[in-house]
Protein backbone atom coordinates (compact mmCIF):
# COMPACT_ATOMS: atom_id res chain seq x y z
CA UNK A 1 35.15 63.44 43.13
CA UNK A 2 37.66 60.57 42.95
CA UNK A 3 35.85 57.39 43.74
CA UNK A 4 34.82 58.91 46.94
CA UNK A 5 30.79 58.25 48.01
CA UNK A 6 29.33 61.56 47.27
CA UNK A 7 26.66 63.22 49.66
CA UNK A 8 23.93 64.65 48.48
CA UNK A 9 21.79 67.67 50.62
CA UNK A 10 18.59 69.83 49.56
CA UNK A 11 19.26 73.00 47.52
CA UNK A 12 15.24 73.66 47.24
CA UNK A 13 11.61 72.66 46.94
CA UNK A 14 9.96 72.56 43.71
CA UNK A 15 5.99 72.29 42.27
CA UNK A 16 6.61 72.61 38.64
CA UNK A 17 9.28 69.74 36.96
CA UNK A 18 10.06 72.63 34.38
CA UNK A 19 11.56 75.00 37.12
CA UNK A 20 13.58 71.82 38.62
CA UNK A 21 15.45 71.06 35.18
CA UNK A 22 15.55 74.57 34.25
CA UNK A 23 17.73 74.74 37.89
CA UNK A 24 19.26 71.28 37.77
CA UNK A 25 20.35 72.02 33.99
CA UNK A 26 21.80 75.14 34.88
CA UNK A 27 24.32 73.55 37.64
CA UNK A 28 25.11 70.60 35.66
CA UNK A 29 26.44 73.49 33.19
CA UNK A 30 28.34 74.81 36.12
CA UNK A 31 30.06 71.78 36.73
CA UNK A 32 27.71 71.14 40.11
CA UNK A 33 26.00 67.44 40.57
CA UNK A 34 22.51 67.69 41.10
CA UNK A 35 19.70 65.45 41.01
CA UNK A 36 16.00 65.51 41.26
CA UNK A 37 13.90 64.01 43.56
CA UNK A 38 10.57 63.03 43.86
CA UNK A 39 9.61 63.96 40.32
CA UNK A 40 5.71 63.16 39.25
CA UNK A 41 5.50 62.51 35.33
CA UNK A 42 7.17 64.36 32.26
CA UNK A 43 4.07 65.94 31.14
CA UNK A 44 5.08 68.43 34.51
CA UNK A 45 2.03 66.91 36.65
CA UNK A 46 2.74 66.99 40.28
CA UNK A 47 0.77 64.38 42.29
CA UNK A 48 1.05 66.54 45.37
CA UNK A 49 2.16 63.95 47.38
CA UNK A 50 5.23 65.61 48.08
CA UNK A 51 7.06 68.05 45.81
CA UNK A 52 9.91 67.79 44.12
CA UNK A 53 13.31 68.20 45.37
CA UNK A 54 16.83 68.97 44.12
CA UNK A 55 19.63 67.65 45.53
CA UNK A 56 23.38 69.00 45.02
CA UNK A 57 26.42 68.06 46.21
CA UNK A 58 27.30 68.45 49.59
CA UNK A 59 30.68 70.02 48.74
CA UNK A 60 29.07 72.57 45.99
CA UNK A 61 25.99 73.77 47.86
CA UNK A 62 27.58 77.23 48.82
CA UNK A 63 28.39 77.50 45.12
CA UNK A 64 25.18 76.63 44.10
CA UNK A 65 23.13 78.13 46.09
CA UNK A 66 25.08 81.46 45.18
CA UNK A 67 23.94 80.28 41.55
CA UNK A 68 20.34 79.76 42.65
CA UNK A 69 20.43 83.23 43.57
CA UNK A 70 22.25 84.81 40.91
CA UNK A 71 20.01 83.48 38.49
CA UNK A 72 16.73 83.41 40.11
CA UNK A 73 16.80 85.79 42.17
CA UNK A 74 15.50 84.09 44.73
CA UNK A 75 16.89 84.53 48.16
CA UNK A 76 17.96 80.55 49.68
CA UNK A 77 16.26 80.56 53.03
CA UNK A 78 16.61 77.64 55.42
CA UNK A 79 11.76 77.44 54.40
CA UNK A 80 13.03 76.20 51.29
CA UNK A 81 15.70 72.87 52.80
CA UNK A 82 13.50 71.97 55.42
């Protein structure tokens, strides 16, 4: 992305900080920027406050969602952005 500001948007909602880098490791392999958000501690121990979020791209989220899916088979619903 040549310099330009990139924009980040939601991909999903996580509890566990495992699941997140298992996800966020997997699209980094795919060439996809993601980052997480709101992460508690690196022992994995969420404070509840709020839970943790993964941020992708704006210009890969089709392709990472598609990912998401592949992988996880989870279906991306619009519960899981919002």
């Amino acid at each position: 992305m040549s310099g330009e500001d990139v924009r980040f948007v939601l991909l999903a909602h996580f509890t566990a900080v495992a699941e997140a880098e298992m996800v966020r490791e997997l699209l980094a392999r795919e060439g996809i920027s993601a980052i997480l958000s709101g992460m508690s501690d690196p022992l994995g121990i969420v404070s509840g406050a709020q839970p943790i979020r993964l941020l992708v791209a704006e210009a890969d989220l089709e392709r990472a969602q598609s990912l998401y899916q592949a992988f996880f088979q989870k279906p991306f619903s619009e519960d899981q952005a919002g």
